[in-house]
PDB file of N, CA and C in Angstrom:
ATOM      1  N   UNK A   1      -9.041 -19.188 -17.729  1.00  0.00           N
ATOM      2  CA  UNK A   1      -7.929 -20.127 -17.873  1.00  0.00           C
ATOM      3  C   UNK A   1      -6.601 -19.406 -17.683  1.00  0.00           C
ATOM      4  N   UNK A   2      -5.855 -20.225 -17.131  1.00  0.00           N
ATOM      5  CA  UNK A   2      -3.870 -19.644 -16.732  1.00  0.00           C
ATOM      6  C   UNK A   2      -3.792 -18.757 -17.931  1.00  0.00           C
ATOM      7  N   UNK A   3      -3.989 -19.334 -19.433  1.00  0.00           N
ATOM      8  CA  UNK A   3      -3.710 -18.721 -20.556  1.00  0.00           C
ATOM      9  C   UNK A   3      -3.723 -16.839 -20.241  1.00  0.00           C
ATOM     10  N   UNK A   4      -4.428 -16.781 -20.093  1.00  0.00           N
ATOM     11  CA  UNK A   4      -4.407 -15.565 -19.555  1.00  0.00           C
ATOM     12  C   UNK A   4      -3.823 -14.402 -19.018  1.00  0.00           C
ATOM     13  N   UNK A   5      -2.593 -15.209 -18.244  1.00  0.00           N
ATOM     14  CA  UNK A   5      -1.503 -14.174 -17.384  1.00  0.00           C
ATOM     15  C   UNK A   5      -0.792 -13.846 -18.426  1.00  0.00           C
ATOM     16  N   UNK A   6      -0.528 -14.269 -19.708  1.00  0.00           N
ATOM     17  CA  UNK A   6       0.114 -13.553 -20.583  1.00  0.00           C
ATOM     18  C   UNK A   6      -0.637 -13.318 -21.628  1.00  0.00           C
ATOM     19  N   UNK A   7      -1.686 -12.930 -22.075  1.00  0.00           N
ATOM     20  CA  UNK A   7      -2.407 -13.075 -23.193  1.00  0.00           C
ATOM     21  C   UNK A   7      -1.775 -11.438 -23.617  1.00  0.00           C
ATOM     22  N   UNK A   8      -1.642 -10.775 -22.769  1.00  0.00           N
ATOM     23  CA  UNK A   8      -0.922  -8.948 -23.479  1.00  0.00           C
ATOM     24  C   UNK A   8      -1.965  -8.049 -23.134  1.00  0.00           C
ATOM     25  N   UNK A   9      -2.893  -8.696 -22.538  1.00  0.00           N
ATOM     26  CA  UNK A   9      -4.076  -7.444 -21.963  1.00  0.00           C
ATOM     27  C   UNK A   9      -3.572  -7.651 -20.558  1.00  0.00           C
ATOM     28  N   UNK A  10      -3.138  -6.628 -20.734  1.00  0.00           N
ATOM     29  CA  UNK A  10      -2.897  -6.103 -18.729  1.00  0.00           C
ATOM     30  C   UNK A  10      -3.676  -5.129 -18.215  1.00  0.00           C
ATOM     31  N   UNK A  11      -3.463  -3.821 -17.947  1.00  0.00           N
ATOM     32  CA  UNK A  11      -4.569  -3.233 -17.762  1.00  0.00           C
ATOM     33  C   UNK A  11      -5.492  -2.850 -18.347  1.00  0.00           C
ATOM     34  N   UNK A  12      -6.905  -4.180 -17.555  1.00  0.00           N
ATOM     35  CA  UNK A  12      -8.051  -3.848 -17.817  1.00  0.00           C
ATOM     36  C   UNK A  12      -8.543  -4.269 -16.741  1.00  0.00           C
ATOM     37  N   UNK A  13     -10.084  -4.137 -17.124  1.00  0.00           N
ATOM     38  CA  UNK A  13     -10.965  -4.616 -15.855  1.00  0.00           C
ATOM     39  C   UNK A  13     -12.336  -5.690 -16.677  1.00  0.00           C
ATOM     40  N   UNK A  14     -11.588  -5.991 -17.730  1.00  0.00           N
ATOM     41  CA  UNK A  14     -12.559  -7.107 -18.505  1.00  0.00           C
ATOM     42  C   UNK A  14     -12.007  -8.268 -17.975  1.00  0.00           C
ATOM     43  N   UNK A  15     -12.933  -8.899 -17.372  1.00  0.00           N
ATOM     44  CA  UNK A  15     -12.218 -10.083 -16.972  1.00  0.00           C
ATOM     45  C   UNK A  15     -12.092 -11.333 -17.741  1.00  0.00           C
ATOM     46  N   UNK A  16     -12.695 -11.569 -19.016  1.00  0.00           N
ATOM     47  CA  UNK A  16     -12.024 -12.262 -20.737  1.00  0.00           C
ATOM     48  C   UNK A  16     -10.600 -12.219 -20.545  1.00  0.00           C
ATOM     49  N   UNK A  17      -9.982 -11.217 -19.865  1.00  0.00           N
ATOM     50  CA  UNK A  17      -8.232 -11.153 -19.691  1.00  0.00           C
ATOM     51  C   UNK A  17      -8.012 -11.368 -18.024  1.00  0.00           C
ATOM     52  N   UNK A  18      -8.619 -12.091 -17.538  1.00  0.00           N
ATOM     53  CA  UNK A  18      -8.010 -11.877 -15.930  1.00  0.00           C
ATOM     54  C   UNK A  18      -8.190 -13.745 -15.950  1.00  0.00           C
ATOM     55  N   UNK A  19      -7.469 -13.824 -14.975  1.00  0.00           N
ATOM     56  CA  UNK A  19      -7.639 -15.166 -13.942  1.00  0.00           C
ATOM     57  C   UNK A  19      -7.623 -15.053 -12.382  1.00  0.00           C
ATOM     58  N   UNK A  20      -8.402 -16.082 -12.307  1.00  0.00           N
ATOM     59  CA  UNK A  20      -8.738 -16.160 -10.567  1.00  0.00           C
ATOM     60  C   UNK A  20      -8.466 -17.800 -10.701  1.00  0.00           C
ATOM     61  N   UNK A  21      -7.570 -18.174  -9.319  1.00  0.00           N
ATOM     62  CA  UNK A  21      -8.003 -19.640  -9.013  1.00  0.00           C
ATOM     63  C   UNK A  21      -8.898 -19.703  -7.839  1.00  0.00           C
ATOM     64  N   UNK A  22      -9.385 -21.274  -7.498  1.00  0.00           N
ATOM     65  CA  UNK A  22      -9.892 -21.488  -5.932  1.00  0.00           C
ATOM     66  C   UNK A  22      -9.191 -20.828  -4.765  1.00  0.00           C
ATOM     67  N   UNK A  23      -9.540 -20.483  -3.772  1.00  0.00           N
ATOM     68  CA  UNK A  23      -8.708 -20.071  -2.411  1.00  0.00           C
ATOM     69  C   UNK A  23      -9.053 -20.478  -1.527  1.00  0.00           C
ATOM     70  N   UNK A  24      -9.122 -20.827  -0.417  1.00  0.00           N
ATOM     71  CA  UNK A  24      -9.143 -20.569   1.045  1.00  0.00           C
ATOM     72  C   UNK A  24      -8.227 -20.381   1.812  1.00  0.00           C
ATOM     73  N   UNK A  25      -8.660 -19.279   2.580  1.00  0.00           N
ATOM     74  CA  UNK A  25      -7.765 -18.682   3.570  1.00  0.00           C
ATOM     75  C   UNK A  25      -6.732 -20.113   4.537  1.00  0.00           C
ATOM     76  N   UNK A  26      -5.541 -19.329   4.433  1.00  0.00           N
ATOM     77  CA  UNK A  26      -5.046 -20.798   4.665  1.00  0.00           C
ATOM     78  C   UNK A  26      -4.044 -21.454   4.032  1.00  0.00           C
ATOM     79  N   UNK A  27      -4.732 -21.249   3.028  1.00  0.00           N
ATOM     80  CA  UNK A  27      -3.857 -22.560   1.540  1.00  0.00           C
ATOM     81  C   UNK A  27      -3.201 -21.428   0.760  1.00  0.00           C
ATOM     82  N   UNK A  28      -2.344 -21.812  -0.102  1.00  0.00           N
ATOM     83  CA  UNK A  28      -1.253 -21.344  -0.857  1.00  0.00           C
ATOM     84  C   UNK A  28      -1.511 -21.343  -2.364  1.00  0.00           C
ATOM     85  N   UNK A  29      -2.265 -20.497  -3.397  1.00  0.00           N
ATOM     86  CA  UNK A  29      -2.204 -20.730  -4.718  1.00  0.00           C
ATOM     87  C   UNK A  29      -0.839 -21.161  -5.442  1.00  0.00           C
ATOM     88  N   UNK A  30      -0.565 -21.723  -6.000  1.00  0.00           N
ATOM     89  CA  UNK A  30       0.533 -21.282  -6.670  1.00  0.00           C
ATOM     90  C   UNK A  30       0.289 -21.144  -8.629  1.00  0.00           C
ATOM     91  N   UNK A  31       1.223 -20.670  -9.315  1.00  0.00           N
ATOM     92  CA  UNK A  31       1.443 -20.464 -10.696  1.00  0.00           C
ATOM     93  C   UNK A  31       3.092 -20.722 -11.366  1.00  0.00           C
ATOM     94  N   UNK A  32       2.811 -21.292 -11.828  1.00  0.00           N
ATOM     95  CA  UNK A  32       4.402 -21.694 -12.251  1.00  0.00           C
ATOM     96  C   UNK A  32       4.228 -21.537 -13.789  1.00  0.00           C
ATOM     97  N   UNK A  33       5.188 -20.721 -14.441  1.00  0.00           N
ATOM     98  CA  UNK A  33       5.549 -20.853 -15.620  1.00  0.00           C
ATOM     99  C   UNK A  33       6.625 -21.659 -16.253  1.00  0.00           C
ATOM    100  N   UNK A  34       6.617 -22.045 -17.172  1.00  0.00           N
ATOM    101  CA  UNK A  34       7.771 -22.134 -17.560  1.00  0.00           C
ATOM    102  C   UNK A  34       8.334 -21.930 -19.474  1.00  0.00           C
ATOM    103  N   UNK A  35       8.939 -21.136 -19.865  1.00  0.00           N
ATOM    104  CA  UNK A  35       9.726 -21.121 -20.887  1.00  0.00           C
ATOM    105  C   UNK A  35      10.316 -21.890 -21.726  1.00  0.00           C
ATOM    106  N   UNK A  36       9.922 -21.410 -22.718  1.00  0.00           N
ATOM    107  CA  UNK A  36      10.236 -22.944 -24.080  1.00  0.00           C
ATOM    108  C   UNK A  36      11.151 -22.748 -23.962  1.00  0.00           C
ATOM    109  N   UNK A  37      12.469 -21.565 -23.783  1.00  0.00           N
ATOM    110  CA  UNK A  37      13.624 -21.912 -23.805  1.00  0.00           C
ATOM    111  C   UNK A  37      14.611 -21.009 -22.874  1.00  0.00           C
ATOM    112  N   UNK A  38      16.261 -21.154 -22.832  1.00  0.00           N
ATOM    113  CA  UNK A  38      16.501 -20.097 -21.823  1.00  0.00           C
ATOM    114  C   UNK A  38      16.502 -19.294 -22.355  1.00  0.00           C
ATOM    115  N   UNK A  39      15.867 -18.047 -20.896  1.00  0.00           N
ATOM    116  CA  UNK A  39      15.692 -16.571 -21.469  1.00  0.00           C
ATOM    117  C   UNK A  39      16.338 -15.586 -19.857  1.00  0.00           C
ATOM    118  N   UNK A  40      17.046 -15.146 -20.689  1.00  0.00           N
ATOM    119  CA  UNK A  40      17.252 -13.820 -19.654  1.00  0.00           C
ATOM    120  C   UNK A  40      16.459 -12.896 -19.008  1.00  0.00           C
ATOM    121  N   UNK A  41      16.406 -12.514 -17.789  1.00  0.00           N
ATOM    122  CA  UNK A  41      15.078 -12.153 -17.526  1.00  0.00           C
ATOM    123  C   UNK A  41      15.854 -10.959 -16.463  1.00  0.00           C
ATOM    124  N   UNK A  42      15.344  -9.509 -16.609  1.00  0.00           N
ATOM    125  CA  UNK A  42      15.792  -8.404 -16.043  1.00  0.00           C
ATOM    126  C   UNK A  42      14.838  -7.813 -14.843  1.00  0.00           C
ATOM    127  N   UNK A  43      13.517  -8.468 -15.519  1.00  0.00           N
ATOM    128  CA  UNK A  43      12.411  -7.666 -14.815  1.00  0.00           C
ATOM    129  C   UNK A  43      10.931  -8.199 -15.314  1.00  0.00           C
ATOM    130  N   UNK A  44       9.972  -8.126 -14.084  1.00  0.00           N
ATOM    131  CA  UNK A  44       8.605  -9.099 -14.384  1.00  0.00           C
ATOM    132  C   UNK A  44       7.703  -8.061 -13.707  1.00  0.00           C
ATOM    133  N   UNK A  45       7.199  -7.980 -14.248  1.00  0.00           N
ATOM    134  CA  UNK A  45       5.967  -6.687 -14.181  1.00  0.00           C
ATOM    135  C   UNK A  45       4.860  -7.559 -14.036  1.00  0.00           C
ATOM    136  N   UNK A  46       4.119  -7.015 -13.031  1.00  0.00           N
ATOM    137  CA  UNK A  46       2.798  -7.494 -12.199  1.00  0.00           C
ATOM    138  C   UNK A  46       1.684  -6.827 -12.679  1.00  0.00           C
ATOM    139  N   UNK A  47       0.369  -7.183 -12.863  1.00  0.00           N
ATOM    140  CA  UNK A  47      -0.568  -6.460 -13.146  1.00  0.00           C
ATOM    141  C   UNK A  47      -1.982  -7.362 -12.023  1.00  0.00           C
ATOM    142  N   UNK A  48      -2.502  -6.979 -10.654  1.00  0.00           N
ATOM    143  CA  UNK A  48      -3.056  -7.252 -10.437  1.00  0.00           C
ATOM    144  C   UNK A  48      -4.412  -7.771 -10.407  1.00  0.00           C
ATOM    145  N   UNK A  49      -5.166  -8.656 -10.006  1.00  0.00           N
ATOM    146  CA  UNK A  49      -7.089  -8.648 -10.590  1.00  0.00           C
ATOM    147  C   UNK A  49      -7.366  -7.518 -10.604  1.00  0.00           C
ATOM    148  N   UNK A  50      -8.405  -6.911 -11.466  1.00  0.00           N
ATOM    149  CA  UNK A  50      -8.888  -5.647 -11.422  1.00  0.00           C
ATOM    150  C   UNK A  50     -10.246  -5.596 -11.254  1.00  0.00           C
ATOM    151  N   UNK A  51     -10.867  -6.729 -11.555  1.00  0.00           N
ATOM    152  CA  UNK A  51     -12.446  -6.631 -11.717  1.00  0.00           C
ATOM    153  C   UNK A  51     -12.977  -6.570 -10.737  1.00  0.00           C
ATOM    154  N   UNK A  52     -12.502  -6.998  -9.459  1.00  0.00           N
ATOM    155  CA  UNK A  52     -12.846  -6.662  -7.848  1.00  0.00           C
ATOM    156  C   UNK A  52     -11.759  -6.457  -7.214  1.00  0.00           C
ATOM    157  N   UNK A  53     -10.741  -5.497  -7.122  1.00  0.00           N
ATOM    158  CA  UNK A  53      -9.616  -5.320  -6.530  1.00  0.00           C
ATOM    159  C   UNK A  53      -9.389  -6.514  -5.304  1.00  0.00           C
ATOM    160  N   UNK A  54     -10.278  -6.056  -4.439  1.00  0.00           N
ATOM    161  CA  UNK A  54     -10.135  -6.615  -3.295  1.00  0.00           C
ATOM    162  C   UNK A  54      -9.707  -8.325  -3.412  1.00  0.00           C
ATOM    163  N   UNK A  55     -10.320  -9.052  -4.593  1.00  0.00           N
ATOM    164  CA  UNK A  55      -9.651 -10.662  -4.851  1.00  0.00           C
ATOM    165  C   UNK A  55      -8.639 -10.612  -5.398  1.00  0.00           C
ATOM    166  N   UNK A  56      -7.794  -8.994  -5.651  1.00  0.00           N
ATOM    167  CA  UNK A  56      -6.098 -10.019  -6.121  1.00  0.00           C
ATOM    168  C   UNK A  56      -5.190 -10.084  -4.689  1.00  0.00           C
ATOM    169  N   UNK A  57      -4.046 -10.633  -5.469  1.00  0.00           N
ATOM    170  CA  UNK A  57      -3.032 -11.196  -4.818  1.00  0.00           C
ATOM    171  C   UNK A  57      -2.850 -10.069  -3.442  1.00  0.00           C
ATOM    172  N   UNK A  58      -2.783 -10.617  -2.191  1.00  0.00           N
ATOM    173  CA  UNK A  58      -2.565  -9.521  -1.467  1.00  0.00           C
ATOM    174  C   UNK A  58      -0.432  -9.792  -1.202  1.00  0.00           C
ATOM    175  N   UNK A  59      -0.293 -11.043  -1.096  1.00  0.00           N
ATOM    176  CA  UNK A  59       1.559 -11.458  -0.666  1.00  0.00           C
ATOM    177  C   UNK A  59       1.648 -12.396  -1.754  1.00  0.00           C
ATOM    178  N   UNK A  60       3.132 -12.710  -2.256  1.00  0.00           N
ATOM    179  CA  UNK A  60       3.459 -13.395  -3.600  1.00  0.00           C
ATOM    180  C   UNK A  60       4.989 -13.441  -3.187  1.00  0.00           C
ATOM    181  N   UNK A  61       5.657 -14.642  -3.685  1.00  0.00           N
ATOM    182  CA  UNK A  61       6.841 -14.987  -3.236  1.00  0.00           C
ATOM    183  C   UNK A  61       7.011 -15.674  -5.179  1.00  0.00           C
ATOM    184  N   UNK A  62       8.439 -15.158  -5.355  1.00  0.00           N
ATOM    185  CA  UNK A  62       8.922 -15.296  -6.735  1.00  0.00           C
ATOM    186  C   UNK A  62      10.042 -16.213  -7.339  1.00  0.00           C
ATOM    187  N   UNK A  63       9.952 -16.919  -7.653  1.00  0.00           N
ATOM    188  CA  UNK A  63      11.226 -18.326  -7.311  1.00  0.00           C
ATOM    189  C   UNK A  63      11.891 -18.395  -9.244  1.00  0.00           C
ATOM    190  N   UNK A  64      12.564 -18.658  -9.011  1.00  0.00           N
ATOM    191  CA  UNK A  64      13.416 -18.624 -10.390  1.00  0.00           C
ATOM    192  C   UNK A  64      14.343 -19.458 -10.136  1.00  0.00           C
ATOM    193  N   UNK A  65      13.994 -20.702 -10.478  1.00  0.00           N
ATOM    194  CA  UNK A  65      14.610 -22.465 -10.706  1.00  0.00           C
ATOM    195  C   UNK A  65      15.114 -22.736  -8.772  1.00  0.00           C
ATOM    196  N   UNK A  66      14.057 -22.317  -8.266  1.00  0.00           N
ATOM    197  CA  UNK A  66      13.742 -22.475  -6.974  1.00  0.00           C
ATOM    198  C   UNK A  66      14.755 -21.481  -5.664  1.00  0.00           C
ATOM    199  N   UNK A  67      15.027 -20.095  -6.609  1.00  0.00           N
ATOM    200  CA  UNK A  67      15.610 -19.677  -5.745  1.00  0.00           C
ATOM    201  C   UNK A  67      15.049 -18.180  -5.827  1.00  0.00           C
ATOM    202  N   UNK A  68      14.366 -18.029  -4.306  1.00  0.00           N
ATOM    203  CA  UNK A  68      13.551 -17.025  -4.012  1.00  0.00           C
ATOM    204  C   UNK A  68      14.153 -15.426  -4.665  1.00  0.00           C
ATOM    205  N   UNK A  69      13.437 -14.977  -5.603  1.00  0.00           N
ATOM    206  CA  UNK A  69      13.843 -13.385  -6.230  1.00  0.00           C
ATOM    207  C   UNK A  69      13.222 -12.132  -4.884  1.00  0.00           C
ATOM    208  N   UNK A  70      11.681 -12.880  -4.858  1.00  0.00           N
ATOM    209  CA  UNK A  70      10.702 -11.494  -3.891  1.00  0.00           C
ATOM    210  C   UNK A  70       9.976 -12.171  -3.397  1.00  0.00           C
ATOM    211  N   UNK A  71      10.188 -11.698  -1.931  1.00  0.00           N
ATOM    212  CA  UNK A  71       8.782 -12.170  -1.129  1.00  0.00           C
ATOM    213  C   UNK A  71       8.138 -10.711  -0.531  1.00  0.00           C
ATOM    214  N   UNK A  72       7.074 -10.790  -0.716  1.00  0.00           N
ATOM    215  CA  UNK A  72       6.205  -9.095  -0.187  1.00  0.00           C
ATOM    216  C   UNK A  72       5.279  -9.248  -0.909  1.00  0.00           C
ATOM    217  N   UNK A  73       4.641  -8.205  -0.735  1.00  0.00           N
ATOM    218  CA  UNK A  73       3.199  -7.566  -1.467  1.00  0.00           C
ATOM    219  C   UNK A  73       2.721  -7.302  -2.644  1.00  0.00           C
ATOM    220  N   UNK A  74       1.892  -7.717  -2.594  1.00  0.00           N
ATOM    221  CA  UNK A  74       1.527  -6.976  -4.211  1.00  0.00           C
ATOM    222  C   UNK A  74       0.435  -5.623  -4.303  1.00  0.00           C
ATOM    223  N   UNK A  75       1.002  -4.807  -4.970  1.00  0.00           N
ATOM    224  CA  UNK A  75       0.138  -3.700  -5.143  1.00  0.00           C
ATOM    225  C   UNK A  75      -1.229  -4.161  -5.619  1.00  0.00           C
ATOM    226  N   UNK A  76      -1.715  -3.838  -5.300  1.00  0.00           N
ATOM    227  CA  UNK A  76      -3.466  -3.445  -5.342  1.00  0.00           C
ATOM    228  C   UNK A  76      -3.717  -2.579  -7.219  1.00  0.00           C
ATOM    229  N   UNK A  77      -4.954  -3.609  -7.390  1.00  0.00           N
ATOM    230  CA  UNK A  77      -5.140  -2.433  -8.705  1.00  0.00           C
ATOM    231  C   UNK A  77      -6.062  -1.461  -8.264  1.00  0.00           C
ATOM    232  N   UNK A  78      -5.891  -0.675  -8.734  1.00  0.00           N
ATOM    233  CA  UNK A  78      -6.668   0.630  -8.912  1.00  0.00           C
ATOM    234  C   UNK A  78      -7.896   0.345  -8.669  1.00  0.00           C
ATOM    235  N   UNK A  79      -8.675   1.420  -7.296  1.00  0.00           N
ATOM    236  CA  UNK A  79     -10.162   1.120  -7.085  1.00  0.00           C
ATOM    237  C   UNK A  79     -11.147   1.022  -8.279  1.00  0.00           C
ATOM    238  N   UNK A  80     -12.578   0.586  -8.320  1.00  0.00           N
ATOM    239  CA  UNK A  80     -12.851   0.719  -9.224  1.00  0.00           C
ATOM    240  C   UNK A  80     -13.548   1.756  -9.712  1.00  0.00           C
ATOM    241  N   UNK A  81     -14.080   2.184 -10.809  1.00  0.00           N
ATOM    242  CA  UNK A  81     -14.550   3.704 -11.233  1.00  0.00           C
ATOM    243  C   UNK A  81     -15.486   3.786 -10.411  1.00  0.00           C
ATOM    244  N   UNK A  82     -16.020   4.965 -10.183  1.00  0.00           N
ATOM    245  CA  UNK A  82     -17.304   5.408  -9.506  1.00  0.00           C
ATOM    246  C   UNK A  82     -18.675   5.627 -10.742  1.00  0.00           C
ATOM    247  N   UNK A  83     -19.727   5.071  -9.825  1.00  0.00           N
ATOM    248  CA  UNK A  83     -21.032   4.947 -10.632  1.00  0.00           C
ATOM    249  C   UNK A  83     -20.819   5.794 -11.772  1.00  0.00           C
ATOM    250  N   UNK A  84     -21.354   5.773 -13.402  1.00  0.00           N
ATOM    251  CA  UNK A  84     -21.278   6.437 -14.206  1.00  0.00           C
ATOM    252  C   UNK A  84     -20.019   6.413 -15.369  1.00  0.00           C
ATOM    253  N   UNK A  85     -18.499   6.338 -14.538  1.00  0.00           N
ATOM    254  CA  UNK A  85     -17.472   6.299 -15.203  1.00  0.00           C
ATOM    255  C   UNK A  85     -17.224   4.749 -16.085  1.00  0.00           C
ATOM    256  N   UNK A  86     -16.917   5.493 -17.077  1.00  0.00           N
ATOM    257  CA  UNK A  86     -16.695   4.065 -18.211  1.00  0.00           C
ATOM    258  C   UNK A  86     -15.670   3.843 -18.749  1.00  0.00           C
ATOM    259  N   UNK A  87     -14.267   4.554 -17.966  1.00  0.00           N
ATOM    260  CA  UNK A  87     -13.336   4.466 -18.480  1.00  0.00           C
ATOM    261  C   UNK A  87     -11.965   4.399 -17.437  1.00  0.00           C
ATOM    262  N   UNK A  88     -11.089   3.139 -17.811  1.00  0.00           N
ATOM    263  CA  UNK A  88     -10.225   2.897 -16.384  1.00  0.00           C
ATOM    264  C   UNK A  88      -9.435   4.078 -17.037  1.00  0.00           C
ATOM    265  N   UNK A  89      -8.978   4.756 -15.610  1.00  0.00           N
ATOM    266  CA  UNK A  89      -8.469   5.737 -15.644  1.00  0.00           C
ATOM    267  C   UNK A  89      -6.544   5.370 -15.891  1.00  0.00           C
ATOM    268  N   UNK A  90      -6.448   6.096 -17.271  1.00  0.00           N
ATOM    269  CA  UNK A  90      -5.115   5.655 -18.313  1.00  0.00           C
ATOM    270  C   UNK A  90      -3.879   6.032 -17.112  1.00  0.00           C
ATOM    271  N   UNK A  91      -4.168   6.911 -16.161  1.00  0.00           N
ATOM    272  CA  UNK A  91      -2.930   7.497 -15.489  1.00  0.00           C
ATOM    273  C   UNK A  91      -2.879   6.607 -14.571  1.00  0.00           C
ATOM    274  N   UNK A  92      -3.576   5.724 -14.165  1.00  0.00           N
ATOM    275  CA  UNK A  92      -3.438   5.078 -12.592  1.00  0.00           C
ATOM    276  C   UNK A  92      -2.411   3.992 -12.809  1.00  0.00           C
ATOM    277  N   UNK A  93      -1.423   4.099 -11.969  1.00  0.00           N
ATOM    278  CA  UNK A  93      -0.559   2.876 -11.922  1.00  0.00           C
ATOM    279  C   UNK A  93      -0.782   1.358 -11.641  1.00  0.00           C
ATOM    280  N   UNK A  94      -1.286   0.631 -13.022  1.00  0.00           N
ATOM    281  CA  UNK A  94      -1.153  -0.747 -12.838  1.00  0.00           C
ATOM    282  C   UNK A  94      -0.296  -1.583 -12.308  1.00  0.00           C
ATOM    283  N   UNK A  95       0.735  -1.268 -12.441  1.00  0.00           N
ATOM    284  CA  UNK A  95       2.047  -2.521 -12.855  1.00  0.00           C
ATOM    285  C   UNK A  95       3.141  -2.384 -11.251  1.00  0.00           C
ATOM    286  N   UNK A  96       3.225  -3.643 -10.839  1.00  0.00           N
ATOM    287  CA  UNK A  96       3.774  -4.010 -10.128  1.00  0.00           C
ATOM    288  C   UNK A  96       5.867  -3.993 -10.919  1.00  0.00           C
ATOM    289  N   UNK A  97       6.554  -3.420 -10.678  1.00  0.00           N
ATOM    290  CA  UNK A  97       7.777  -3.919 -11.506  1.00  0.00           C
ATOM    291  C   UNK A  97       9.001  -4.561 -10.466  1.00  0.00           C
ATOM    292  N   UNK A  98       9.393  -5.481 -10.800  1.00  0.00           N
ATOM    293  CA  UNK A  98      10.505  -6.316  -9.887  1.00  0.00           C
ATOM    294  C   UNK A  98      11.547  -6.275 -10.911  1.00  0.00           C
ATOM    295  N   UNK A  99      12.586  -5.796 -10.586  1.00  0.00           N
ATOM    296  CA  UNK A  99      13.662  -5.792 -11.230  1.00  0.00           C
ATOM    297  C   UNK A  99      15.164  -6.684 -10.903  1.00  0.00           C
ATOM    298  N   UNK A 100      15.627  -7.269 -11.534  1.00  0.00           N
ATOM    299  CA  UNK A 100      16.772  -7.760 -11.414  1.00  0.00           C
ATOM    300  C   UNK A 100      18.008  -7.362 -11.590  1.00  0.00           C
ATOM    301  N   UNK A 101      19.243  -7.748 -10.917  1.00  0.00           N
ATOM    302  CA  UNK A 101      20.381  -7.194 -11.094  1.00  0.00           C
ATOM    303  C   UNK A 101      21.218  -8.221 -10.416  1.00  0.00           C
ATOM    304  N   UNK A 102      22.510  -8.087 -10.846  1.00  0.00           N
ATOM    305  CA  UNK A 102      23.606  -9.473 -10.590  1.00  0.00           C
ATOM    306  C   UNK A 102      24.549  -8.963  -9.055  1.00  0.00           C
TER     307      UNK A 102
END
Protein backbone atom coordinates (compact mmCIF):
# COMPACT_ATOMS: atom_id res chain seq x y z
CA UNK A 1 0.00 0.00 0.00
CA UNK A 2 1.09 4.01 -0.88
CA UNK A 3 1.26 4.01 3.05
CA UNK A 4 4.47 3.01 2.65
CA UNK A 5 6.53 5.79 0.89
CA UNK A 6 6.67 7.28 4.21
CA UNK A 7 6.38 4.68 6.77
CA UNK A 8 10.50 5.73 7.90
CA UNK A 9 11.96 2.47 6.59
CA UNK A 10 14.01 3.55 3.72
CA UNK A 11 16.84 1.61 3.26
CA UNK A 12 15.89 -1.79 3.07
CA UNK A 13 15.24 -4.58 0.90
CA UNK A 14 12.13 -5.95 2.96
CA UNK A 15 9.56 -5.28 0.90
CA UNK A 16 6.72 -4.92 4.18
CA UNK A 17 8.37 -1.25 3.50
CA UNK A 18 8.42 -0.90 -0.32
CA UNK A 19 5.64 -0.16 -2.89
CA UNK A 20 5.22 -1.09 -6.43
CA UNK A 21 2.19 0.02 -8.60
CA UNK A 22 0.81 -1.62 -12.04
CA UNK A 23 2.99 -0.53 -15.18
CA UNK A 24 3.14 -0.86 -18.68
CA UNK A 25 5.60 0.36 -20.74
CA UNK A 26 4.02 3.30 -22.13
CA UNK A 27 1.81 4.61 -19.36
CA UNK A 28 2.78 7.04 -16.68
CA UNK A 29 2.53 5.97 -12.81
CA UNK A 30 1.88 8.71 -10.91
CA UNK A 31 1.98 9.47 -6.77
CA UNK A 32 0.77 12.52 -5.38
CA UNK A 33 1.04 13.52 -1.87
CA UNK A 34 -0.37 15.83 -0.13
CA UNK A 35 0.16 17.61 3.39
CA UNK A 36 -2.19 18.26 6.19
CA UNK A 37 -0.80 21.52 6.24
CA UNK A 38 1.64 24.23 4.75
CA UNK A 39 5.07 23.07 5.05
CA UNK A 40 8.26 24.37 3.86
CA UNK A 41 10.09 22.07 2.01
CA UNK A 42 14.11 22.42 1.30
CA UNK A 43 14.74 19.00 0.12
CA UNK A 44 13.05 15.37 -0.71
CA UNK A 45 15.19 12.50 -0.54
CA UNK A 46 14.48 9.47 -2.75
CA UNK A 47 14.98 6.00 -1.75
CA UNK A 48 14.49 3.65 -4.64
CA UNK A 49 12.70 -0.22 -4.91
CA UNK A 50 15.30 -2.33 -3.58
CA UNK A 51 13.93 -5.78 -3.60
CA UNK A 52 14.62 -6.11 -7.42
CA UNK A 53 16.50 -3.01 -8.34
CA UNK A 54 15.81 -3.35 -11.78
CA UNK A 55 11.61 -2.47 -11.01
CA UNK A 56 12.33 0.97 -9.52
CA UNK A 57 11.74 4.16 -10.91
CA UNK A 58 14.07 4.51 -13.86
CA UNK A 59 12.74 8.82 -14.87
CA UNK A 60 10.46 10.87 -12.30
CA UNK A 61 9.31 14.40 -12.84
CA UNK A 62 8.53 16.44 -9.39
CA UNK A 63 5.68 19.04 -9.33
CA UNK A 64 5.00 21.20 -6.29
CA UNK A 65 1.31 22.77 -6.68
CA UNK A 66 1.94 21.97 -10.37
CA UNK A 67 5.10 23.56 -10.97
CA UNK A 68 7.82 21.27 -12.23
CA UNK A 69 10.97 21.15 -9.35
CA UNK A 70 12.97 17.87 -11.39
CA UNK A 71 12.66 16.07 -14.30
CA UNK A 72 15.59 13.21 -14.72
CA UNK A 73 16.54 10.04 -13.28
CA UNK A 74 16.42 8.28 -10.53
CA UNK A 75 19.30 6.54 -9.04
CA UNK A 76 19.16 2.93 -8.92
CA UNK A 77 19.33 1.11 -5.49
CA UNK A 78 22.13 -0.73 -4.75
CA UNK A 79 22.62 -4.23 -6.57
CA UNK A 80 21.55 -6.89 -4.65
CA UNK A 81 23.91 -8.92 -2.16
CA UNK A 82 25.64 -11.81 -3.63
CA UNK A 83 24.61 -15.49 -2.75
CA UNK A 84 25.34 -15.94 1.04
CA UNK A 85 25.38 -12.16 2.12
CA UNK A 86 22.69 -11.20 4.67
CA UNK A 87 23.36 -7.91 5.13
CA UNK A 88 22.54 -4.62 2.89
CA UNK A 89 25.62 -3.15 2.77
CA UNK A 90 25.35 0.15 5.49
CA UNK A 91 27.91 2.18 3.15
CA UNK A 92 26.07 1.97 -0.17
CA UNK A 93 24.33 5.07 -1.15
CA UNK A 94 20.56 4.83 -0.97
CA UNK A 95 19.13 8.20 -1.18
CA UNK A 96 18.38 10.11 -4.08
CA UNK A 97 18.59 14.06 -2.57
CA UNK A 98 16.83 17.05 -4.52
CA UNK A 99 17.39 20.11 -2.99
CA UNK A 100 15.73 23.40 -3.08
CA UNK A 101 16.70 26.94 -3.15
CA UNK A 102 14.89 30.39 -3.97
Amino acid sequence: TADKLVDGTNATRDDSHMWLTPWQAGEMATVQLTLPTTTSLSMVKLWNYAKTPSRGVKQLELYLEGTLLYAGYARCAPPLPRPGDSVVDEDADWTQTLLFSD
